[in-house]
PDB file of N, CA and C in Angstrom:
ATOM      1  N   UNK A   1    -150.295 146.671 266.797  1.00  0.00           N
ATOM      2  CA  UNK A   1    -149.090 145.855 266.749  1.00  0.00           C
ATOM      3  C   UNK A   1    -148.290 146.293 265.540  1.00  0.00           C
ATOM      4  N   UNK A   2    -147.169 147.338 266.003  1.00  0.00           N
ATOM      5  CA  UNK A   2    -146.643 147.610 264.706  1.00  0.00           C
ATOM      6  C   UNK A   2    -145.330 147.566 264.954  1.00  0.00           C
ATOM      7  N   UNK A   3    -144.747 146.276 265.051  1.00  0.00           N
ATOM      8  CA  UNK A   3    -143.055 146.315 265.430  1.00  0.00           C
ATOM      9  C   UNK A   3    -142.124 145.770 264.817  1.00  0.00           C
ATOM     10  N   UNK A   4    -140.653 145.737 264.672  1.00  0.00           N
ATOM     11  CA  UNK A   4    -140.099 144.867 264.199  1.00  0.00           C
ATOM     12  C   UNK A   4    -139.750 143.699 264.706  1.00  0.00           C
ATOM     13  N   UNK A   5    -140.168 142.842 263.732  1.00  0.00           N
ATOM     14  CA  UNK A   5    -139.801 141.261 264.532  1.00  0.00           C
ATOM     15  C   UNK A   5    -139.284 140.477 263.216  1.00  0.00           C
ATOM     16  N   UNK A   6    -138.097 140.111 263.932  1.00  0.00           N
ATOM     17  CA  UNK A   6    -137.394 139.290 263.378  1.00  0.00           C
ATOM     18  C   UNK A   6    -137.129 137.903 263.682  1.00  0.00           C
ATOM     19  N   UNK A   7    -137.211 136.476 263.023  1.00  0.00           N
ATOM     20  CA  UNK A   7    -137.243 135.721 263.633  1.00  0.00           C
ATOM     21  C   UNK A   7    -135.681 134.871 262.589  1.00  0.00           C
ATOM     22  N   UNK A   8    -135.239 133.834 263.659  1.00  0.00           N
ATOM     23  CA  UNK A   8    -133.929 133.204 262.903  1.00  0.00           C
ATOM     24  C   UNK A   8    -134.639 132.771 261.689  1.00  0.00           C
ATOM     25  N   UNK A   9    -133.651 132.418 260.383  1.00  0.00           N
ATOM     26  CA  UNK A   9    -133.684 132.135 259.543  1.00  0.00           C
ATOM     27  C   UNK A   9    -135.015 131.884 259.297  1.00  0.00           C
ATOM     28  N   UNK A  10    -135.653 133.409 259.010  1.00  0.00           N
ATOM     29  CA  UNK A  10    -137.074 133.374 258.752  1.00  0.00           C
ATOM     30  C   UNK A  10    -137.104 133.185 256.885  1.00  0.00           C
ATOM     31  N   UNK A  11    -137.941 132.683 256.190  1.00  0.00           N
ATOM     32  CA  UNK A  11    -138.127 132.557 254.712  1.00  0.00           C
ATOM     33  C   UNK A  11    -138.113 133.723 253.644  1.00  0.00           C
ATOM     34  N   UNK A  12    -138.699 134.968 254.111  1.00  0.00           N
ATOM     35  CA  UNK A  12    -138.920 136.172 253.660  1.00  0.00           C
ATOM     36  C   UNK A  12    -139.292 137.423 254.917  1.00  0.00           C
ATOM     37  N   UNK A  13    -139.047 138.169 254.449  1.00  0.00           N
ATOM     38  CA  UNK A  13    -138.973 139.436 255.547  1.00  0.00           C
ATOM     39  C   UNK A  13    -140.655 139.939 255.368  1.00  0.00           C
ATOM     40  N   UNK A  14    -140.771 140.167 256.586  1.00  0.00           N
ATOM     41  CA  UNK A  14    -141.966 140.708 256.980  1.00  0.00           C
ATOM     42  C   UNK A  14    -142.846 142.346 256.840  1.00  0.00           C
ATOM     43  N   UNK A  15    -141.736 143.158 256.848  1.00  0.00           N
ATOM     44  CA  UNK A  15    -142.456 144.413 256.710  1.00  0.00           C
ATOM     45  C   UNK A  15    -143.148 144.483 258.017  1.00  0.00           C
ATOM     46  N   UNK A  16    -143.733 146.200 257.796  1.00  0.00           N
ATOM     47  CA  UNK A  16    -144.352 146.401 258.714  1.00  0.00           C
ATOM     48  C   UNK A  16    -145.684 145.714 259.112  1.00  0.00           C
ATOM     49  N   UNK A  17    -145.309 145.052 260.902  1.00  0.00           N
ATOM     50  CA  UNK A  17    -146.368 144.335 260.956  1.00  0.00           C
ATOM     51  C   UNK A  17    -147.313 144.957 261.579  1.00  0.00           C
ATOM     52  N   UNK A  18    -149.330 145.032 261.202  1.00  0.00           N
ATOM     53  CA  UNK A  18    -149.832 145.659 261.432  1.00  0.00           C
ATOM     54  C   UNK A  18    -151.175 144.285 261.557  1.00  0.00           C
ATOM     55  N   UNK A  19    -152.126 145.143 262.335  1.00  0.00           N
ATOM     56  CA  UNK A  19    -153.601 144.441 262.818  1.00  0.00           C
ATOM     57  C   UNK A  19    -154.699 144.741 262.604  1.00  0.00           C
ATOM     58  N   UNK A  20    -155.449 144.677 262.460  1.00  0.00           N
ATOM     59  CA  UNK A  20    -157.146 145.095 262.559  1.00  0.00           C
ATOM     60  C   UNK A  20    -157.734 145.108 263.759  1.00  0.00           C
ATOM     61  N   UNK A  21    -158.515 145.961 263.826  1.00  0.00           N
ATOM     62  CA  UNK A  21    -159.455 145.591 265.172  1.00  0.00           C
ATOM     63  C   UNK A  21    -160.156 144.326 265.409  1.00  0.00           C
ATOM     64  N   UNK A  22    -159.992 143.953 264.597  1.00  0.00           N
ATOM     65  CA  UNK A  22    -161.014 142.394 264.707  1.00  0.00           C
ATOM     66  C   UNK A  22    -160.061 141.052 264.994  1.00  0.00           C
ATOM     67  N   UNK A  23    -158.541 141.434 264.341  1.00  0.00           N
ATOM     68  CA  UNK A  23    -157.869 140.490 264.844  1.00  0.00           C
ATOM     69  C   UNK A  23    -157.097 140.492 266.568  1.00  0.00           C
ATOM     70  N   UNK A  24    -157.282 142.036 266.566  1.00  0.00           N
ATOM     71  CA  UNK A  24    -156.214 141.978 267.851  1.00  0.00           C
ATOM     72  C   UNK A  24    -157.654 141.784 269.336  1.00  0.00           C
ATOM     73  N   UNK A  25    -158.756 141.803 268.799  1.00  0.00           N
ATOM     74  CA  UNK A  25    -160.012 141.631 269.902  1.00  0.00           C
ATOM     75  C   UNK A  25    -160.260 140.203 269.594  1.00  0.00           C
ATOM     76  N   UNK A  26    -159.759 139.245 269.145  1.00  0.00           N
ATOM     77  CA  UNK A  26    -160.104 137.844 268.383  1.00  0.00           C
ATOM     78  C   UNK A  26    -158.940 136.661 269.177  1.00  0.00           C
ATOM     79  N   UNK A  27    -157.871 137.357 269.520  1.00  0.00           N
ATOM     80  CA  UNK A  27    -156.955 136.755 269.758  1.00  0.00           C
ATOM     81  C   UNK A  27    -155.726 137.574 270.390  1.00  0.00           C
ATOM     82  N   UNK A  28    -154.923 136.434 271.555  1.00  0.00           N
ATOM     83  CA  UNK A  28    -154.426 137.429 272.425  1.00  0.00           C
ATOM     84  C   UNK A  28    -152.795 137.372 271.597  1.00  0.00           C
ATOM     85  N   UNK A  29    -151.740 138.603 271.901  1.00  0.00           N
ATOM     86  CA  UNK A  29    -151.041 139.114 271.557  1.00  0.00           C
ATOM     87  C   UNK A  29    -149.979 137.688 271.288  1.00  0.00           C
ATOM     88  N   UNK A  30    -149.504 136.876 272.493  1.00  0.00           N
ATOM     89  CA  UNK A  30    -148.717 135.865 272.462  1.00  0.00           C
ATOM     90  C   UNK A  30    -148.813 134.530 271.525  1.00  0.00           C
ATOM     91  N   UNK A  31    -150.799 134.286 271.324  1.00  0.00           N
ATOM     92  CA  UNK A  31    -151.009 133.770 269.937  1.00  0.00           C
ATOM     93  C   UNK A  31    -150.617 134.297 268.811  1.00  0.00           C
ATOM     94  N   UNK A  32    -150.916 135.875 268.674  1.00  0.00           N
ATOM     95  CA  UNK A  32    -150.175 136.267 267.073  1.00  0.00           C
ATOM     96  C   UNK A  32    -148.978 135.770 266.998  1.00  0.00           C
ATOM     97  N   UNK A  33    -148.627 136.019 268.121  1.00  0.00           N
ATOM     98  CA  UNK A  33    -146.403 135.646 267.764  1.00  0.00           C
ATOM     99  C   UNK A  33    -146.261 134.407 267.187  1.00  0.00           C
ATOM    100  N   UNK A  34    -147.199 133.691 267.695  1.00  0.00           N
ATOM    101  CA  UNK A  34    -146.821 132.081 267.759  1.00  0.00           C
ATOM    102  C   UNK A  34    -147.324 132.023 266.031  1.00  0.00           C
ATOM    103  N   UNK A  35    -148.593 132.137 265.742  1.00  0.00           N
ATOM    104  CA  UNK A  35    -149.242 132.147 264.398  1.00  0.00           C
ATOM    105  C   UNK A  35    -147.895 132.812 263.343  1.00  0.00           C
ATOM    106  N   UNK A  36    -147.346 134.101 263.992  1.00  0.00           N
ATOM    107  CA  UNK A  36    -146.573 134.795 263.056  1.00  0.00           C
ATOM    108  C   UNK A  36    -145.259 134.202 263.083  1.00  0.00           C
ATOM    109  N   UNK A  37    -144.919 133.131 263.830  1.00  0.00           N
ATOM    110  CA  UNK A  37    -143.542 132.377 263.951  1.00  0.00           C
ATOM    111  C   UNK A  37    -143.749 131.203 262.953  1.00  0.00           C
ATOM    112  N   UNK A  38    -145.159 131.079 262.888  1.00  0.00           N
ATOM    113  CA  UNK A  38    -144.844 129.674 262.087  1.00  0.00           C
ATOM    114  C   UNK A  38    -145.406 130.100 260.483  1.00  0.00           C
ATOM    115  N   UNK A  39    -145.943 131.511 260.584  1.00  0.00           N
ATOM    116  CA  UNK A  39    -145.981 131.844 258.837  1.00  0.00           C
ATOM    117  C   UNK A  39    -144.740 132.368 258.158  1.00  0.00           C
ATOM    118  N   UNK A  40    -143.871 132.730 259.035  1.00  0.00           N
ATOM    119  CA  UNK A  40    -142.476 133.417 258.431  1.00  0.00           C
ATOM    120  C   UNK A  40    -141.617 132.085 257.917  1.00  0.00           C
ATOM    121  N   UNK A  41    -142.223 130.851 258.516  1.00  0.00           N
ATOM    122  CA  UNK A  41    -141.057 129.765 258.801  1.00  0.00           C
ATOM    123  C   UNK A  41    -141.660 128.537 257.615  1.00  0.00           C
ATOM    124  N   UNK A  42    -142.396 129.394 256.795  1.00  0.00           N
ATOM    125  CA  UNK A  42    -143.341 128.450 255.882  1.00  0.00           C
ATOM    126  C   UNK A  42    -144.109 127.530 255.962  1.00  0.00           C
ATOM    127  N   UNK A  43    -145.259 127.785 257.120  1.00  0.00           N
ATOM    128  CA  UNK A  43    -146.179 126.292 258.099  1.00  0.00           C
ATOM    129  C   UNK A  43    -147.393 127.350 257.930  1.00  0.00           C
ATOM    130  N   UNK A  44    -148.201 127.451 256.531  1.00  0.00           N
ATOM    131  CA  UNK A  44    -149.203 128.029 256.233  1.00  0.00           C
ATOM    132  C   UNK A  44    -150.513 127.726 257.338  1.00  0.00           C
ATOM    133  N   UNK A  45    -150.315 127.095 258.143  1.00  0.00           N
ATOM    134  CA  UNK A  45    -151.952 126.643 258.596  1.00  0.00           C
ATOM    135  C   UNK A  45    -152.780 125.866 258.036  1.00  0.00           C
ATOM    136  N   UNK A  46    -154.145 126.412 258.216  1.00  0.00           N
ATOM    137  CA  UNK A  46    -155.157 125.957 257.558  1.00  0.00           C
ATOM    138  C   UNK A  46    -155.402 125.750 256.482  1.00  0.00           C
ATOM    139  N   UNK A  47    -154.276 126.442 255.420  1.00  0.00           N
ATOM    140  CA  UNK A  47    -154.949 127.057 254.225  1.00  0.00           C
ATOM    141  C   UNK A  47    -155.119 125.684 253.216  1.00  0.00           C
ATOM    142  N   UNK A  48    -156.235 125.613 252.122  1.00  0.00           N
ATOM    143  CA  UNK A  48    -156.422 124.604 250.978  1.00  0.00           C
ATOM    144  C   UNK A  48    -154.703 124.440 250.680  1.00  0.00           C
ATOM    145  N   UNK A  49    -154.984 123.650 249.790  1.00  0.00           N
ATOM    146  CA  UNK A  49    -153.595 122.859 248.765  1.00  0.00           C
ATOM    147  C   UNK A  49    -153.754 123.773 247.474  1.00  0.00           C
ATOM    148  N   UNK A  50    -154.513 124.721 247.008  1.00  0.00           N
ATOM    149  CA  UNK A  50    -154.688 125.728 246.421  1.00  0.00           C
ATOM    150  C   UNK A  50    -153.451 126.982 246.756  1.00  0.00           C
ATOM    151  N   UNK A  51    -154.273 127.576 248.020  1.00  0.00           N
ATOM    152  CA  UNK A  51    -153.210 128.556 248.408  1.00  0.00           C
ATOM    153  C   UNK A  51    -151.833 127.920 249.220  1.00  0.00           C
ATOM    154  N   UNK A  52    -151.756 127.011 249.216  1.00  0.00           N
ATOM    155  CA  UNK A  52    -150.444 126.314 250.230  1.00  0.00           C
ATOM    156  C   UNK A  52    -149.780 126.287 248.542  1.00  0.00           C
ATOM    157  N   UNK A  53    -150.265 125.792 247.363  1.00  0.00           N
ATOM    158  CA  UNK A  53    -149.265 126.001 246.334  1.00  0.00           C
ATOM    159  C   UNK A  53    -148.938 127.364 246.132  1.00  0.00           C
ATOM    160  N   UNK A  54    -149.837 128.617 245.834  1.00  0.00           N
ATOM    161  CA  UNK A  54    -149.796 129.897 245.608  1.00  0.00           C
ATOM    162  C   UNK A  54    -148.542 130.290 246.509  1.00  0.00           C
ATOM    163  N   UNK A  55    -148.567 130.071 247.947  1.00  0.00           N
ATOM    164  CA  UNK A  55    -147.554 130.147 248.884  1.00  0.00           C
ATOM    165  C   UNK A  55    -146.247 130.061 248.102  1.00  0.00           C
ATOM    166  N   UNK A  56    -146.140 128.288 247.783  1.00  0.00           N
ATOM    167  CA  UNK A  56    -144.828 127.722 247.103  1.00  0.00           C
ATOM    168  C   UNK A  56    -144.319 129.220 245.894  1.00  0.00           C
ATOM    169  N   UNK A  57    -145.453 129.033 245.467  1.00  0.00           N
ATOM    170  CA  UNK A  57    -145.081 130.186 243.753  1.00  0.00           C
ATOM    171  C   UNK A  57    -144.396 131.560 244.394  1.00  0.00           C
ATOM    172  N   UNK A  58    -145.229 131.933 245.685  1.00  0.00           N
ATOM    173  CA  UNK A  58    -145.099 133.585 246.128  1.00  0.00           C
ATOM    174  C   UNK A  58    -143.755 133.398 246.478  1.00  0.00           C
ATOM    175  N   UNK A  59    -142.901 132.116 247.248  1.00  0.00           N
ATOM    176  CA  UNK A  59    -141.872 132.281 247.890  1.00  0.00           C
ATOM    177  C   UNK A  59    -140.714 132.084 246.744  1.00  0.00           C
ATOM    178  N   UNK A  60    -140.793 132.193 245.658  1.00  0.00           N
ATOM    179  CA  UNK A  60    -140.143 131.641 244.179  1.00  0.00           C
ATOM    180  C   UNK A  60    -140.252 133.441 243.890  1.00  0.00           C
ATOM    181  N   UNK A  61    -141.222 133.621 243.346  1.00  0.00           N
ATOM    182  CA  UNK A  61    -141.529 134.942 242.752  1.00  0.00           C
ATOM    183  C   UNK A  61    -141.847 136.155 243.265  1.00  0.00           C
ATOM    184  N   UNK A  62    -142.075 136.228 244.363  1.00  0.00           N
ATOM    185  CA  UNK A  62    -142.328 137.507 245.287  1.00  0.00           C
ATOM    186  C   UNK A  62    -143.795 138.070 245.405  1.00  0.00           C
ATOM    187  N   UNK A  63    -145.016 137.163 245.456  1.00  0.00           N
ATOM    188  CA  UNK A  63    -146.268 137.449 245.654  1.00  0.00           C
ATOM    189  C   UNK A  63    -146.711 137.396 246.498  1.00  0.00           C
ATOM    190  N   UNK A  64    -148.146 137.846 247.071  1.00  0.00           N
ATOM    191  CA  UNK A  64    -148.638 137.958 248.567  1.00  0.00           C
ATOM    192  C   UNK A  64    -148.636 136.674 249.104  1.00  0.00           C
ATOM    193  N   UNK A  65    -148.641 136.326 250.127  1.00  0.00           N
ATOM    194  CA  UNK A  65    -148.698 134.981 251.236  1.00  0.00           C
ATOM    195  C   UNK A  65    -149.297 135.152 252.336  1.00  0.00           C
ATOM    196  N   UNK A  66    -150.899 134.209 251.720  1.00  0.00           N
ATOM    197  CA  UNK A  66    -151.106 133.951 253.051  1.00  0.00           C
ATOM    198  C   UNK A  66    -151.528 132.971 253.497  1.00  0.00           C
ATOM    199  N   UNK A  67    -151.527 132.685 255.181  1.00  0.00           N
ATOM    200  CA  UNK A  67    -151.590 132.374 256.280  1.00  0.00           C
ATOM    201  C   UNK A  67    -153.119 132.066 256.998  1.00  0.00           C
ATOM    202  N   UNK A  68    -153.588 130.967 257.245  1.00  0.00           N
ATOM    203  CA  UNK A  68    -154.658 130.802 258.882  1.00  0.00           C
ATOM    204  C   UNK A  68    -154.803 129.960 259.185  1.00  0.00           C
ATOM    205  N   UNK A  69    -154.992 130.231 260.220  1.00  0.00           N
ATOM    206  CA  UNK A  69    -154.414 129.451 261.990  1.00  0.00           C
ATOM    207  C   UNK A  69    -156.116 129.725 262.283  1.00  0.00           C
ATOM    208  N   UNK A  70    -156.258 128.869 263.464  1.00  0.00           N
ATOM    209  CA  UNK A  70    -157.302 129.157 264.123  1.00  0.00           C
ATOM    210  C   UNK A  70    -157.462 129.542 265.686  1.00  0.00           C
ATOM    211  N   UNK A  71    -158.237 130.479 265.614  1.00  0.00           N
ATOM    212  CA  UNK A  71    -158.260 131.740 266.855  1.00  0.00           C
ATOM    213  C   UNK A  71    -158.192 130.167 268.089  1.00  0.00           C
ATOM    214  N   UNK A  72    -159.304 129.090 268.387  1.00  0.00           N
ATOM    215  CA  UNK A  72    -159.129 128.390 268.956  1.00  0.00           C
ATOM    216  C   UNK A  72    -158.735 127.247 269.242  1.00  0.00           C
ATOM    217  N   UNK A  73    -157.229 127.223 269.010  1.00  0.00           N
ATOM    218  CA  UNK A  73    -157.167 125.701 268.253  1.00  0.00           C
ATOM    219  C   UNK A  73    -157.171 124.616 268.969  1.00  0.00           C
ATOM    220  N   UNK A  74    -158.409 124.464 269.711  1.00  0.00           N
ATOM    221  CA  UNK A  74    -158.997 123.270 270.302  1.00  0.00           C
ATOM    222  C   UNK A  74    -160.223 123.151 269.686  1.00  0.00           C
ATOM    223  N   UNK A  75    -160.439 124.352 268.458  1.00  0.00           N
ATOM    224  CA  UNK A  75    -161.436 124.367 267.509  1.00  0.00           C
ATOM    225  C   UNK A  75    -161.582 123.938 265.812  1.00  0.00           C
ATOM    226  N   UNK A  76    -162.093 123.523 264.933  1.00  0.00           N
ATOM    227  CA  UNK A  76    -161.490 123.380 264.471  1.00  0.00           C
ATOM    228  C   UNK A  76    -161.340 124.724 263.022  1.00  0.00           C
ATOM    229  N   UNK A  77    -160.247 124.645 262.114  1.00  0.00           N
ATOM    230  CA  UNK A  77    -160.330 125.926 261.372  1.00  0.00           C
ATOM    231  C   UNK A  77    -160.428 124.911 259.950  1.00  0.00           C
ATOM    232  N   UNK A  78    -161.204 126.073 258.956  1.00  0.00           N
ATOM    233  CA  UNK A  78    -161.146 125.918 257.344  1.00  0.00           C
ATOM    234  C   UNK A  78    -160.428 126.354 256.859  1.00  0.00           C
ATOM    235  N   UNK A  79    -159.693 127.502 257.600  1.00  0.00           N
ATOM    236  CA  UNK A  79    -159.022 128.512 256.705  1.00  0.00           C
ATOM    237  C   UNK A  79    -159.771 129.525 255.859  1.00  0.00           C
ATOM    238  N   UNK A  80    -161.050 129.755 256.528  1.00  0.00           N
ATOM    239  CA  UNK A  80    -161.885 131.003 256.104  1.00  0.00           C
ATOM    240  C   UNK A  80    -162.879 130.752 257.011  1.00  0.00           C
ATOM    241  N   UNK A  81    -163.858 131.836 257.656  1.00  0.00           N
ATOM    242  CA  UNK A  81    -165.252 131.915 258.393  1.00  0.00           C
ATOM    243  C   UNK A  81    -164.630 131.678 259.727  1.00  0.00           C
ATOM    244  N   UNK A  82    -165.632 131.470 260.424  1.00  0.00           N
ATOM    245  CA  UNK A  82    -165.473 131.529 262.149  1.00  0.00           C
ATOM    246  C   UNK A  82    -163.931 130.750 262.264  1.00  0.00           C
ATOM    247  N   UNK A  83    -163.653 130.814 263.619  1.00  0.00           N
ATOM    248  CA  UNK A  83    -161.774 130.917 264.264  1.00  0.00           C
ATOM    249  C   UNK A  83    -161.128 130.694 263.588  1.00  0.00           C
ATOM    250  N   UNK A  84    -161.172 131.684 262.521  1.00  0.00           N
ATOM    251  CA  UNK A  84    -159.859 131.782 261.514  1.00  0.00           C
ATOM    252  C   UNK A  84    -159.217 133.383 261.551  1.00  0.00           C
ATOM    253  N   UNK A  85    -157.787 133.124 261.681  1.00  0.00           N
ATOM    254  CA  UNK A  85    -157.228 134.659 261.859  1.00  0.00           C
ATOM    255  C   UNK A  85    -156.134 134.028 260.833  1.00  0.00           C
ATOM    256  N   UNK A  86    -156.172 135.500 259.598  1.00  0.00           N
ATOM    257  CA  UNK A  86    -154.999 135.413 258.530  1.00  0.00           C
ATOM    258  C   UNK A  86    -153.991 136.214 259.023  1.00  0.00           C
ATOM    259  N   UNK A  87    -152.839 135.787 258.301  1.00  0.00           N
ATOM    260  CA  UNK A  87    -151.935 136.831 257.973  1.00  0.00           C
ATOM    261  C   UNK A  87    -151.564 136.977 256.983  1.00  0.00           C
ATOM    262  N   UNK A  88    -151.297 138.033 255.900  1.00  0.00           N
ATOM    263  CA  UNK A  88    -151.099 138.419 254.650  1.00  0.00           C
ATOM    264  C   UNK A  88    -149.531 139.215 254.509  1.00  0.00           C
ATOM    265  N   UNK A  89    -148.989 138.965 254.053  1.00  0.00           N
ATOM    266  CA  UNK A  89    -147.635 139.242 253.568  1.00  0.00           C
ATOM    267  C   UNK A  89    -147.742 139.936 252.027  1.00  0.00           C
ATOM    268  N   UNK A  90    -147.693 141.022 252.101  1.00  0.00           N
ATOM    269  CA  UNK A  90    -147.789 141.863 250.709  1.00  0.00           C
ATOM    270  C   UNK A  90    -146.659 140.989 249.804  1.00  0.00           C
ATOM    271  N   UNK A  91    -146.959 141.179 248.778  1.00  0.00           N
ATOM    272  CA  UNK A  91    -145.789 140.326 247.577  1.00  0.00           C
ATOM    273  C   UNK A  91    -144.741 141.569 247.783  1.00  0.00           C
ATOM    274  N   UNK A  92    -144.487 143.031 248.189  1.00  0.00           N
ATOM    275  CA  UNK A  92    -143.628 143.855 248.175  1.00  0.00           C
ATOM    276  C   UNK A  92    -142.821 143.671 249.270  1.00  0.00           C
ATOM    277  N   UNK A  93    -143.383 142.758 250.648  1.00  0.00           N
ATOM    278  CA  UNK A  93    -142.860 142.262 251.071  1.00  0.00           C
ATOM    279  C   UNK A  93    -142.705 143.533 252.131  1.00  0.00           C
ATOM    280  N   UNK A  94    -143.255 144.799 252.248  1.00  0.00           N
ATOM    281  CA  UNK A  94    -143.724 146.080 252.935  1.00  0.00           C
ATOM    282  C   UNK A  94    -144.286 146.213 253.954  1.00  0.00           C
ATOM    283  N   UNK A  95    -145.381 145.258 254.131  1.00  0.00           N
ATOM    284  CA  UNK A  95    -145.979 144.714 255.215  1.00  0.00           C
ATOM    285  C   UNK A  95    -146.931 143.201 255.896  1.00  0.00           C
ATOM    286  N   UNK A  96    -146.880 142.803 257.005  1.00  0.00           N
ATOM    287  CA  UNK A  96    -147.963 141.815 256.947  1.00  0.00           C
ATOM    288  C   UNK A  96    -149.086 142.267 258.005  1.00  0.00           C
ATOM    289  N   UNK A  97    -149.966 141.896 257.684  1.00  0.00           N
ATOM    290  CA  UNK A  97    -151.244 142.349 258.285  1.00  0.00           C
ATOM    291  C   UNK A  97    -151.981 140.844 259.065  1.00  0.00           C
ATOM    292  N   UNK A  98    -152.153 140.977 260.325  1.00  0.00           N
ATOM    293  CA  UNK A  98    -153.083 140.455 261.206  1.00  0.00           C
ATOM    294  C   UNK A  98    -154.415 140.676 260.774  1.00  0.00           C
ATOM    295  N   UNK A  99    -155.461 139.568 260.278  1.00  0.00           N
ATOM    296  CA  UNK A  99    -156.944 140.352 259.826  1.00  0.00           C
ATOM    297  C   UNK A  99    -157.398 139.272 260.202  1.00  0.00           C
ATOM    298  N   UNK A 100    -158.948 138.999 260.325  1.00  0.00           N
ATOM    299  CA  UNK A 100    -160.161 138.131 259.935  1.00  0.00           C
ATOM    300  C   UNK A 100    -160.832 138.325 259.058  1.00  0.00           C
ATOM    301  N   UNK A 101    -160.863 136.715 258.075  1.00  0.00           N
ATOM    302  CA  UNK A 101    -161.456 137.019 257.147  1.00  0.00           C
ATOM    303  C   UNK A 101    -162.238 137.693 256.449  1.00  0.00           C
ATOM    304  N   UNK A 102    -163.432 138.262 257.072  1.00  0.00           N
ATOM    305  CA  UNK A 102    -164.825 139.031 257.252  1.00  0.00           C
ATOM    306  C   UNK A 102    -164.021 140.221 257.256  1.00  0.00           C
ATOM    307  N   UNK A 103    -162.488 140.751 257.813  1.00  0.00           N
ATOM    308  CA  UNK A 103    -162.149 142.235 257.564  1.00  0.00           C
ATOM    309  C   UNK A 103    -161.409 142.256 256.021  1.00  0.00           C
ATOM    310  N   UNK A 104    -161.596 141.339 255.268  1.00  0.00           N
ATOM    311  CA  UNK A 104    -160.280 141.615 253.995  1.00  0.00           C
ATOM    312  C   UNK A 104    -161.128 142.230 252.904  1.00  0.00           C
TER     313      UNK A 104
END
């Protein structure tokens, strides 16, 4: 998955978006969009009140951001370990990456 996608009045630009093998066999293509529509639009997921602040700081200062959703979300997610799929937004803002935790 390496395309440009642009979404309306998204928060910060995405860069090249790219996957892992573990995320794109984890979860089907129309979930990433959806996961990647609502991390551009500042709706972190799962993540602690830790990284949901780090988020706040990255979108102020230009640092990495990330993102998880859960692969089944009739399951439930921590935001790390089983049905959790991240997305990471380089602070250069160059690329974001589709991963599972276990690949970072």
């Amino acid at each position: 998955m390496n395309a440009s996608f642009k979404v309306p009045s998204q928060h910060f630009p995405l860069g090249s978006i790219v996957a892992t093998p573990g995320a794109l066999d984890a979860c089907s293509h129309e979930h990433r969009l959806a996961c990647l529509a609502r991390h551009v639009h500042g709706d972190w997921g799962c993540v602690g009140s830790e990284d949901a602040a780090s988020n706040a700081e990255a979108l102020r200062e230009g640092f990495r951001i990330l993102s998880a959703y859960p692969i089944d979300p009739s399951k439930p997610c921590k935001g790390f370990g089983d049905n959790c799929l991240w997305i990471i937004t380089e602070a250069d803002r160059s690329a974001t990456t589709f991963l599972l935790p276990d690949e970072y």
